[in-house]
N, C-alpha and C. Protein backbone atom coordinates (compact mmCIF):
# COMPACT_ATOMS: atom_id res chain seq x y z
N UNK A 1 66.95 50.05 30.54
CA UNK A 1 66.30 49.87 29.25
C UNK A 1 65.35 51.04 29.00
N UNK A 2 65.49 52.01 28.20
CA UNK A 2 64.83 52.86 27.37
C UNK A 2 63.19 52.65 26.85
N UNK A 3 62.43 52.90 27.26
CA UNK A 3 61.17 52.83 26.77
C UNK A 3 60.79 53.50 26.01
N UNK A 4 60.85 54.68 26.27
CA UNK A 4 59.98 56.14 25.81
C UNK A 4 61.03 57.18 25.95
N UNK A 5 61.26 58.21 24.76
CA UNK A 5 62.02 59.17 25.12
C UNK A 5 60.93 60.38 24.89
N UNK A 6 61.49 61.32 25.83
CA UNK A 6 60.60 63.00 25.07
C UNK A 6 61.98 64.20 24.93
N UNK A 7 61.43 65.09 25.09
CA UNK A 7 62.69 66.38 25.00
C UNK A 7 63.34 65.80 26.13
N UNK A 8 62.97 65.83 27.11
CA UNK A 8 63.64 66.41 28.22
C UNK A 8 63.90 65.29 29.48
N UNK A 9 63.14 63.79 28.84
CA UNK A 9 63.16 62.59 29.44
C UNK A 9 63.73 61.35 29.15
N UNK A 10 63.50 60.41 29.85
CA UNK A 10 63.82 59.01 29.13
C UNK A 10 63.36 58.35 30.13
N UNK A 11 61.90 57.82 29.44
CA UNK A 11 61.45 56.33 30.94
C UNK A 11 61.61 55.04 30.40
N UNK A 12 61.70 54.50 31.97
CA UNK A 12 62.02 53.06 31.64
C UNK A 12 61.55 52.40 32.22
N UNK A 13 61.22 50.90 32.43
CA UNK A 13 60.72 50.22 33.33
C UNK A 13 61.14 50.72 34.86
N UNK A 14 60.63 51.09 36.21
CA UNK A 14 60.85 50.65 36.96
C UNK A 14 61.48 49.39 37.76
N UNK A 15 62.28 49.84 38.52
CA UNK A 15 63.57 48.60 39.02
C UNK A 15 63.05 48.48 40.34
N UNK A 16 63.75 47.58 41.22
CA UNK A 16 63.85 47.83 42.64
C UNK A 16 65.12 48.92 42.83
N UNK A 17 65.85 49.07 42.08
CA UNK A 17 67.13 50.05 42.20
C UNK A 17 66.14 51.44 42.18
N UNK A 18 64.89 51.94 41.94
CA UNK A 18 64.43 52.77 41.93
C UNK A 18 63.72 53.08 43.29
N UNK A 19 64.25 52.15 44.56
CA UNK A 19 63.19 51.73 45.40
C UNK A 19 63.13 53.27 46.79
N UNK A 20 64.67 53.58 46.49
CA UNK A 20 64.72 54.98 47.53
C UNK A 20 64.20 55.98 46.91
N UNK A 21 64.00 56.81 45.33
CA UNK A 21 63.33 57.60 45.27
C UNK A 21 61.85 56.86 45.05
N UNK A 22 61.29 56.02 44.75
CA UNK A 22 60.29 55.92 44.91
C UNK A 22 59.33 55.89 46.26
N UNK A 23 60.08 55.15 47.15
CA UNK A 23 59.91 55.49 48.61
C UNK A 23 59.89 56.89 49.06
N UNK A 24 61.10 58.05 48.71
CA UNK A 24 60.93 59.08 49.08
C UNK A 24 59.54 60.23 48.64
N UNK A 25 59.37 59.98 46.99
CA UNK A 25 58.24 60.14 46.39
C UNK A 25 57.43 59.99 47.39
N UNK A 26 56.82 58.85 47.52
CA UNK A 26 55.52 58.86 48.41
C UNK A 26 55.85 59.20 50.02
N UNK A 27 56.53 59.61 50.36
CA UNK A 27 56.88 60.27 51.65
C UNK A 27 55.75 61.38 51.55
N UNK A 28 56.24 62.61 50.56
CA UNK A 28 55.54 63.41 50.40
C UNK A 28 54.01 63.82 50.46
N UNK A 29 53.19 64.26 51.79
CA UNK A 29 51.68 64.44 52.22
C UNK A 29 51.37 65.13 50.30
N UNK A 30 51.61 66.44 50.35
CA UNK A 30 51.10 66.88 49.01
C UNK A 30 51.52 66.35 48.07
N UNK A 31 51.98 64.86 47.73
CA UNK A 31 52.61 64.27 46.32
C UNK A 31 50.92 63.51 46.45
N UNK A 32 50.90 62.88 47.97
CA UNK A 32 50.19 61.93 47.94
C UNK A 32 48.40 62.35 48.43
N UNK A 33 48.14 63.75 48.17
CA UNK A 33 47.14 64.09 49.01
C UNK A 33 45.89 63.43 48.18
N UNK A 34 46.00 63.73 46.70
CA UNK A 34 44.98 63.69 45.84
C UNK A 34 44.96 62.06 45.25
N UNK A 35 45.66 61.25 45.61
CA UNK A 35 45.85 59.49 45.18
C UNK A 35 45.22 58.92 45.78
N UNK A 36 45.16 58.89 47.03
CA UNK A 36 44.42 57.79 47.66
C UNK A 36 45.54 56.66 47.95
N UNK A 37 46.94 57.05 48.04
CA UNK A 37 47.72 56.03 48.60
C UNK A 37 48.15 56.69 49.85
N UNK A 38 48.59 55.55 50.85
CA UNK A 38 49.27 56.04 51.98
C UNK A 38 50.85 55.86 50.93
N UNK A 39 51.66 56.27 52.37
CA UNK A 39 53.20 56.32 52.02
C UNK A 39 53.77 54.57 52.50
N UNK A 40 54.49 54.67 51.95
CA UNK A 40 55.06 52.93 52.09
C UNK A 40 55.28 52.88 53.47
N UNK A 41 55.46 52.19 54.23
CA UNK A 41 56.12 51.91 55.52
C UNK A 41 57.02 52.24 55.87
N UNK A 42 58.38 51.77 54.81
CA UNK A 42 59.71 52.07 55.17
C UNK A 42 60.50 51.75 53.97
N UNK A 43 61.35 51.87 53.65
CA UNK A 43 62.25 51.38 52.25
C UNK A 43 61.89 50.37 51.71
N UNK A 44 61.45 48.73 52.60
CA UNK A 44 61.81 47.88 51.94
C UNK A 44 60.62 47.40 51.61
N UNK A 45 58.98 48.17 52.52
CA UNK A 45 57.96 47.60 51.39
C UNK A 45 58.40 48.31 50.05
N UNK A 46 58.87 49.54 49.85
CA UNK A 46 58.59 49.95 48.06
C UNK A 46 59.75 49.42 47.61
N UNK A 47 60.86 48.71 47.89
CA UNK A 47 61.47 47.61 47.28
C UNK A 47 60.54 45.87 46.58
N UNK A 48 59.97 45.99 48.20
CA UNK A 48 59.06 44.96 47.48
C UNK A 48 57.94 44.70 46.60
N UNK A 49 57.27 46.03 46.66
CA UNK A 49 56.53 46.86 45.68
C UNK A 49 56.57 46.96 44.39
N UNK A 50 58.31 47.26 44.10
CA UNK A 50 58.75 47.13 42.91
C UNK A 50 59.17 45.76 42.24
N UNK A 51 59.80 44.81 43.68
CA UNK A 51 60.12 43.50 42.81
C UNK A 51 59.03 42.74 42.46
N UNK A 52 57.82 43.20 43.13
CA UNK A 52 56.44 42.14 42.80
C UNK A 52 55.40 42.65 41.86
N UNK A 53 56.11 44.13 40.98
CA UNK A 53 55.43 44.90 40.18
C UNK A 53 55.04 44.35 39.03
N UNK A 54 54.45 43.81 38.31
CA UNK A 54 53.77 42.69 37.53
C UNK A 54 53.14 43.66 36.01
N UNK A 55 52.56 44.71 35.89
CA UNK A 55 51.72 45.14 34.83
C UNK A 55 52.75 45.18 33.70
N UNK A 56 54.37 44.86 33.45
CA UNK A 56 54.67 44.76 32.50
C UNK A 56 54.80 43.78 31.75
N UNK A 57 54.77 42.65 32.75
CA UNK A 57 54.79 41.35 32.20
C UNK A 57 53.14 40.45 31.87
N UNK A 58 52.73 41.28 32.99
CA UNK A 58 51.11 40.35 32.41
C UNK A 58 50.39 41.58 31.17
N UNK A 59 49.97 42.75 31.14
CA UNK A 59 49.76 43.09 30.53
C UNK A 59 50.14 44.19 29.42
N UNK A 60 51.97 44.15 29.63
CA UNK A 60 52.58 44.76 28.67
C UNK A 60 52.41 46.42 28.81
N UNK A 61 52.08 46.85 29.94
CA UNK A 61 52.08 48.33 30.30
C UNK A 61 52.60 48.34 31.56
N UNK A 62 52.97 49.85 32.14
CA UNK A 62 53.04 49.88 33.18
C UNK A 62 53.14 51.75 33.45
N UNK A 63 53.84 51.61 35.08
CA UNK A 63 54.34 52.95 35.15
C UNK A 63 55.64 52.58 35.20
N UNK A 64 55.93 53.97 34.72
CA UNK A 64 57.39 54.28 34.19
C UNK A 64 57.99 54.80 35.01
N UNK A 65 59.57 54.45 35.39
CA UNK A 65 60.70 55.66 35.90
C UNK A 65 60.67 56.96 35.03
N UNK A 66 60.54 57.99 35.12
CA UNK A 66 61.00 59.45 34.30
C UNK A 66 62.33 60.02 34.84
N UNK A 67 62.90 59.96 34.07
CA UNK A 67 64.60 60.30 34.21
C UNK A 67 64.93 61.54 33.62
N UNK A 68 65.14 62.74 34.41
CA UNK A 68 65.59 64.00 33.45
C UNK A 68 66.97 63.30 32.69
N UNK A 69 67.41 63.48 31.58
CA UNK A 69 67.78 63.79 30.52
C UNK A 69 69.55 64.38 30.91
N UNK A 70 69.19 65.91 31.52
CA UNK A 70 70.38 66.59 32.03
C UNK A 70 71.20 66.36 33.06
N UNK A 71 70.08 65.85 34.81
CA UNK A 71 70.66 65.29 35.47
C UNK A 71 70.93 63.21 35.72
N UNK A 72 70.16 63.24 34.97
CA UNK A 72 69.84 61.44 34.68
C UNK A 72 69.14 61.54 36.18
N UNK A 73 68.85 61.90 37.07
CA UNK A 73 67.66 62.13 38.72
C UNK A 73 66.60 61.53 38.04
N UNK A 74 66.06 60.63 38.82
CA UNK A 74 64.52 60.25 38.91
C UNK A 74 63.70 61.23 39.20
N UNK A 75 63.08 61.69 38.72
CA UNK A 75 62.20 62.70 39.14
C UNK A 75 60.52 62.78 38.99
N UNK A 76 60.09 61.30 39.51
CA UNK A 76 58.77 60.97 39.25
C UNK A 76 58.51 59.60 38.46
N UNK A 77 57.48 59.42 38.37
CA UNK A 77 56.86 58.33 37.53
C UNK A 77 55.53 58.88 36.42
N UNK A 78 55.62 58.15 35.44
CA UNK A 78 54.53 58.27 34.27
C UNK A 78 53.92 56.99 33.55
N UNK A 79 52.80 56.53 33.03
CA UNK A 79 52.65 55.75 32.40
C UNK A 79 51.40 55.03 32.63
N UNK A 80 50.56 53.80 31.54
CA UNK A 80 49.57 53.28 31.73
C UNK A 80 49.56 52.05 32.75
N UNK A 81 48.64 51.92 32.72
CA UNK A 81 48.21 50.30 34.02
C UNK A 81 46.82 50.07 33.47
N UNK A 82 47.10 48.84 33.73
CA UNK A 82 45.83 48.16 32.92
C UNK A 82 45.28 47.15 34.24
N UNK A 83 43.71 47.49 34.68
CA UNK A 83 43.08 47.25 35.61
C UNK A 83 42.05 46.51 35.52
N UNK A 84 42.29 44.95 35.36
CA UNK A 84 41.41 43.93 35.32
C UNK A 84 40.12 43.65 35.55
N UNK A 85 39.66 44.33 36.42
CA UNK A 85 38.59 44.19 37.24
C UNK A 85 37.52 45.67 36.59
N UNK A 86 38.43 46.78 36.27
CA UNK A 86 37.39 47.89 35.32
C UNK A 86 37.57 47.37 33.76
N UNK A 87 38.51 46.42 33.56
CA UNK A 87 38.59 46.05 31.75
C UNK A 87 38.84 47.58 31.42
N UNK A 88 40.18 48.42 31.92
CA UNK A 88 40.54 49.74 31.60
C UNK A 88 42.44 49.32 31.57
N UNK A 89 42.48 50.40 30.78
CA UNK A 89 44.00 50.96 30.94
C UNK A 89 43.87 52.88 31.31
N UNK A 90 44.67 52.87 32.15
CA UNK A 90 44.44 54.49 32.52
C UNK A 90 46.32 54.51 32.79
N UNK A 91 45.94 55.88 32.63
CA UNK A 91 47.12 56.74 32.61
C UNK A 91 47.23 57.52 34.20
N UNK A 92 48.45 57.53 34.43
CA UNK A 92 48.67 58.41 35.73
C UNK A 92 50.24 58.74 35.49
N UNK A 93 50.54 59.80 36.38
CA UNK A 93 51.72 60.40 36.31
C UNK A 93 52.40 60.91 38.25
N UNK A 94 53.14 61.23 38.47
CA UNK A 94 53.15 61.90 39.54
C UNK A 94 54.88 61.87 40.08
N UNK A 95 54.96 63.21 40.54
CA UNK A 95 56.27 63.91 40.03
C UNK A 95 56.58 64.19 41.66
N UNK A 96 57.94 64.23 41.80
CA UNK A 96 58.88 65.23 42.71
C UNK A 96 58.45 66.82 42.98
N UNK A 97 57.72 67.40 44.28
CA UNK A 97 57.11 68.86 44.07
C UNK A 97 58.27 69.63 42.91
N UNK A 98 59.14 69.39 43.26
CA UNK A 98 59.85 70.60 42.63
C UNK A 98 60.22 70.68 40.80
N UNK A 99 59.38 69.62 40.60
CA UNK A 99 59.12 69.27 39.07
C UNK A 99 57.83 69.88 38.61
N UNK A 100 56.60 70.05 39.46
CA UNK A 100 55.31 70.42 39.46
C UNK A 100 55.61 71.68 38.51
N UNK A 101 54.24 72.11 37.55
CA UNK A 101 54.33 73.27 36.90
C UNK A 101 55.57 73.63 36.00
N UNK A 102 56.42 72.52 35.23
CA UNK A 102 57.01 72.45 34.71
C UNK A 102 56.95 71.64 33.20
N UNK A 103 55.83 71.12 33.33
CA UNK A 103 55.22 70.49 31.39
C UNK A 103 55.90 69.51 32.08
N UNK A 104 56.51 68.72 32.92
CA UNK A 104 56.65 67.37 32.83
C UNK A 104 55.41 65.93 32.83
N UNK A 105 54.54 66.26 33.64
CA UNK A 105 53.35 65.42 33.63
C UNK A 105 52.83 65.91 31.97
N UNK A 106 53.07 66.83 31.08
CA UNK A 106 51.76 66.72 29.86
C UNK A 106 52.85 66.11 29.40
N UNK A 107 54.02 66.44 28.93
CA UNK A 107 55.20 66.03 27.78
C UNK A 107 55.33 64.35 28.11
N UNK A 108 55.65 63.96 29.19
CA UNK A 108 55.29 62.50 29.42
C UNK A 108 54.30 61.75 28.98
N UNK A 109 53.32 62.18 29.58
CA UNK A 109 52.26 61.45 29.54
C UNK A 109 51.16 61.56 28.15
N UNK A 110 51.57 62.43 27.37
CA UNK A 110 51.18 62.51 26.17
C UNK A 110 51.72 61.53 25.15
N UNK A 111 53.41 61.50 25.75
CA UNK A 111 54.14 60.12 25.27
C UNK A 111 53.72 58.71 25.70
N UNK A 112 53.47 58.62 26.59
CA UNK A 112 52.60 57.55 27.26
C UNK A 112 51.57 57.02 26.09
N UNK A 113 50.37 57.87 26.05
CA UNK A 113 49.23 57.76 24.90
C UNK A 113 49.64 57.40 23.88
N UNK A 114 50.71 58.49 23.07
CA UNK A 114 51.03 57.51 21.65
C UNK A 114 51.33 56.76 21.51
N UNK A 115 52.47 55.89 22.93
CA UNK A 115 52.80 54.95 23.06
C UNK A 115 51.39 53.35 22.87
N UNK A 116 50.82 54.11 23.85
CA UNK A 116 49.74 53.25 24.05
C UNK A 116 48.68 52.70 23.16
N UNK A 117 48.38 54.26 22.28
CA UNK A 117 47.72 53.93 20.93
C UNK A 117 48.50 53.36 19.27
N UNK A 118 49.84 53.61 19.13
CA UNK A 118 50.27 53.40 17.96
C UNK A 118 51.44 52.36 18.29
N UNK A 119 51.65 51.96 19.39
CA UNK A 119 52.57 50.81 19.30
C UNK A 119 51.44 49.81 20.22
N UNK A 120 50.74 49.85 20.64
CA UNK A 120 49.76 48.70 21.54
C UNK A 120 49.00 48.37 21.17
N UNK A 121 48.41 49.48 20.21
CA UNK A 121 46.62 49.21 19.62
C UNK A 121 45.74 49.32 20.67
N UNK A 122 46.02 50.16 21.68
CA UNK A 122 45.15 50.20 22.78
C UNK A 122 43.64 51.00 22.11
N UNK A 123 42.91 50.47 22.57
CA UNK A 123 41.32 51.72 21.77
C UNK A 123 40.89 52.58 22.72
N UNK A 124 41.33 52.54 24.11
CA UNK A 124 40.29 53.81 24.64
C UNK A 124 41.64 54.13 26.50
N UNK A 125 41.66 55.27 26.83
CA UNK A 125 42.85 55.00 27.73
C UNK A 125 42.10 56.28 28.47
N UNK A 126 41.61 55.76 29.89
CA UNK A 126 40.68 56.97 30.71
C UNK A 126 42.14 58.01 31.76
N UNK A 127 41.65 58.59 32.29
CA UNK A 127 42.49 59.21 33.13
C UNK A 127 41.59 59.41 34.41
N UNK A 128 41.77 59.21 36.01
CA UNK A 128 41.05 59.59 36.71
C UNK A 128 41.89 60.58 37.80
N UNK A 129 40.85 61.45 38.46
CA UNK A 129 41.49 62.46 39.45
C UNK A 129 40.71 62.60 40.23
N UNK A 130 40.95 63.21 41.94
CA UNK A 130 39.85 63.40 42.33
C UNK A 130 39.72 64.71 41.89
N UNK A 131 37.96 65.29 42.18
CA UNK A 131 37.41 66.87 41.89
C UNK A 131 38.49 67.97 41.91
N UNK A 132 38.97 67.70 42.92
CA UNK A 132 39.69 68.69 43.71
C UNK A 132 41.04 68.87 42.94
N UNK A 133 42.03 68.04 42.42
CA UNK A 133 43.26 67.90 41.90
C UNK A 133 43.16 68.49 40.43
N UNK A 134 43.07 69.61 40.77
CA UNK A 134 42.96 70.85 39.35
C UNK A 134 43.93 70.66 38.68
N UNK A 135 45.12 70.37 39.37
CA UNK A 135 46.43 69.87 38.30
C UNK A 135 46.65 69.17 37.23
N UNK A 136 46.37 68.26 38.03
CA UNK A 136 46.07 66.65 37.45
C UNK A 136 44.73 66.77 36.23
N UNK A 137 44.25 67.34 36.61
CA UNK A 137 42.41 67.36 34.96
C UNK A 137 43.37 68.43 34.02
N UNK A 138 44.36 69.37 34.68
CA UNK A 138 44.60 70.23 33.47
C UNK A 138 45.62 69.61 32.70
N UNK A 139 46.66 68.69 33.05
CA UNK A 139 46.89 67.81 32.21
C UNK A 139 46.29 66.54 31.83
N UNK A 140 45.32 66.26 32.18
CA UNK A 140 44.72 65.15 31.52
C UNK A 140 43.67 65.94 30.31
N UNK A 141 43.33 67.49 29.99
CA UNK A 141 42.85 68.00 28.93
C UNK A 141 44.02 68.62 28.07
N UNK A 142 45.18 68.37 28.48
CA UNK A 142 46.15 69.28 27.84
C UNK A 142 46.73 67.91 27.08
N UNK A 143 46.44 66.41 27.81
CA UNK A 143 46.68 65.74 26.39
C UNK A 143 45.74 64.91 25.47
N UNK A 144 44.70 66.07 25.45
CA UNK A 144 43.20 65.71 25.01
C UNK A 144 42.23 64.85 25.51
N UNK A 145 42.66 64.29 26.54
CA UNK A 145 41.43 63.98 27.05
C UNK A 145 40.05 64.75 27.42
N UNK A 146 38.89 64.04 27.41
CA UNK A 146 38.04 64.58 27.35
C UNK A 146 36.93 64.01 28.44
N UNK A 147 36.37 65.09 29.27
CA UNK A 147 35.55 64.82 30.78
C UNK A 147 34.35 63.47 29.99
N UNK A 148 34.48 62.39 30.58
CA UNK A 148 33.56 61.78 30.43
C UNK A 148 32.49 61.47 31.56
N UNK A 149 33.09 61.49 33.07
CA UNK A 149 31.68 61.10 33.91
C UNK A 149 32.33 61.10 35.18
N UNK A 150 31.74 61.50 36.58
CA UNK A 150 31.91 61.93 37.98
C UNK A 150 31.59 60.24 38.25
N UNK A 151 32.61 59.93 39.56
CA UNK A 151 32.62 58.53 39.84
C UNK A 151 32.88 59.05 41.86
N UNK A 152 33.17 58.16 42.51
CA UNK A 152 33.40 58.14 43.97
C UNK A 152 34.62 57.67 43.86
N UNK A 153 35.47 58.34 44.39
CA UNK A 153 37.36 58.30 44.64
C UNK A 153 37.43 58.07 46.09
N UNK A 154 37.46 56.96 45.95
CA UNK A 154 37.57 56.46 47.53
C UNK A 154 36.62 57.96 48.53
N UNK A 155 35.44 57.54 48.65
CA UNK A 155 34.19 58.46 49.47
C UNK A 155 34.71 59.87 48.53
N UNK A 156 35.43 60.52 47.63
CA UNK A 156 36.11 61.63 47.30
C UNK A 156 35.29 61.75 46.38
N UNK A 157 35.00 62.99 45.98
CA UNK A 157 34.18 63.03 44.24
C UNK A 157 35.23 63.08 43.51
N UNK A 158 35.02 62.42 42.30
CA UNK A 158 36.70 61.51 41.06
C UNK A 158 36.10 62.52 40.34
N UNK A 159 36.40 62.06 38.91
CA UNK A 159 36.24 62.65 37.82
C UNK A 159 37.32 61.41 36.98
N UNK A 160 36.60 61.17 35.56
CA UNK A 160 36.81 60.18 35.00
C UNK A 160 37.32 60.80 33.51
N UNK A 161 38.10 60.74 33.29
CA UNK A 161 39.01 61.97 31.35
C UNK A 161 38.94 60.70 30.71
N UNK A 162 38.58 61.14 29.25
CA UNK A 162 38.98 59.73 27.95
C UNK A 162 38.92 60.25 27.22
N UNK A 163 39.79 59.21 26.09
CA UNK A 163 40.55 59.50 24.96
C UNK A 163 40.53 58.22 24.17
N UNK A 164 39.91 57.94 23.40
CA UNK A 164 39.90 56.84 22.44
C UNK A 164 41.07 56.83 21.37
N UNK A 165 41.40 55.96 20.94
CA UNK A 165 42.31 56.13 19.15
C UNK A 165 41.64 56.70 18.18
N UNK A 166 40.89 56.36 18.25
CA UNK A 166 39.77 56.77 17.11
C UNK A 166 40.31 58.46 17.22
N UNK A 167 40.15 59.23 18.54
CA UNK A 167 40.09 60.41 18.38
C UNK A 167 41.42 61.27 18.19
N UNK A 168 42.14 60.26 18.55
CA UNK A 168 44.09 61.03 18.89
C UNK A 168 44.23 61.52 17.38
């Protein structure tokens, strides 16, 4: 099922059929240096990961499969999550190295936002990174977000990006 298209994508809900590249994804030390996640165990926690994945049904967002277009390959994930406990929806993205430096995290995730603001009515959608993940802040200003305030990223210095409707 089709969610979101861009040039060069097409996301969709996440499956458990997504469960080997998503597993392999987080294999990766430098996919995962700047998150604050470990890597799954083995195949069948990020199977279970995915069948017990919930933010689309309770709060109608989530992260997305990103599917190139040319090869139909998974090649990452994009999209909002909405986090009960901050009363936030934030945006995150995070790609296959060999996708890196390629406009896939802004072209996504810019789709993400409009998504979020003109079909959800969402009013305010933060982005967080730690200090260090220069990548990650240059697309979170490349789809206008704007530095709002330094937070603690697991003991890490964060950095907190927002973007209201009001301003898109």
């Amino acid at each position: 099922m089709k969610i979101i298209e861009t040039e060069r994508t097409i996301m969709r809900r996440l499956t458990k059929e997504d469960a080997t590249d998503f597993y392999n994804l987080n294999l990766d030390d430098e996919v995962l240096k700047y998150t604050g996640d470990q890597p799954f165990k083995n195949l069948q926690s990020s199977i279970e990961f995915l069948t017990n994945y919930d933010q689309y049904d309770k709060y109608g967002v989530g992260r997305l499969a990103v599917i190139d277009k040319t090869t139909l390959k998974f090649i990452g994930w994009c999209g909002l999550k909405y986090s009960q406990e901050k009363n936030e929806f934030d945006i995150g993205f995070r790609f296959f190295k060999n996708y890196w430096n390629k406009g896939y995290a802004t072209e996504t995730a810019k789709k993400c936002l409009e998504f979020g603001f003109n079909k959800l009515k969402i009013e305010t959608i933060v982005g967080r990174a730690m200090k260090e993940n220069i990548g990650s802040i240059k697309v979170l200003e490349k789809i206008g977000m704007k530095f709002k305030e330094n937070f603690d990223f697991d003991g890490q210095e964060g950095v907190i990006y927002e973007l209201k409707n009001s301003d898109n």
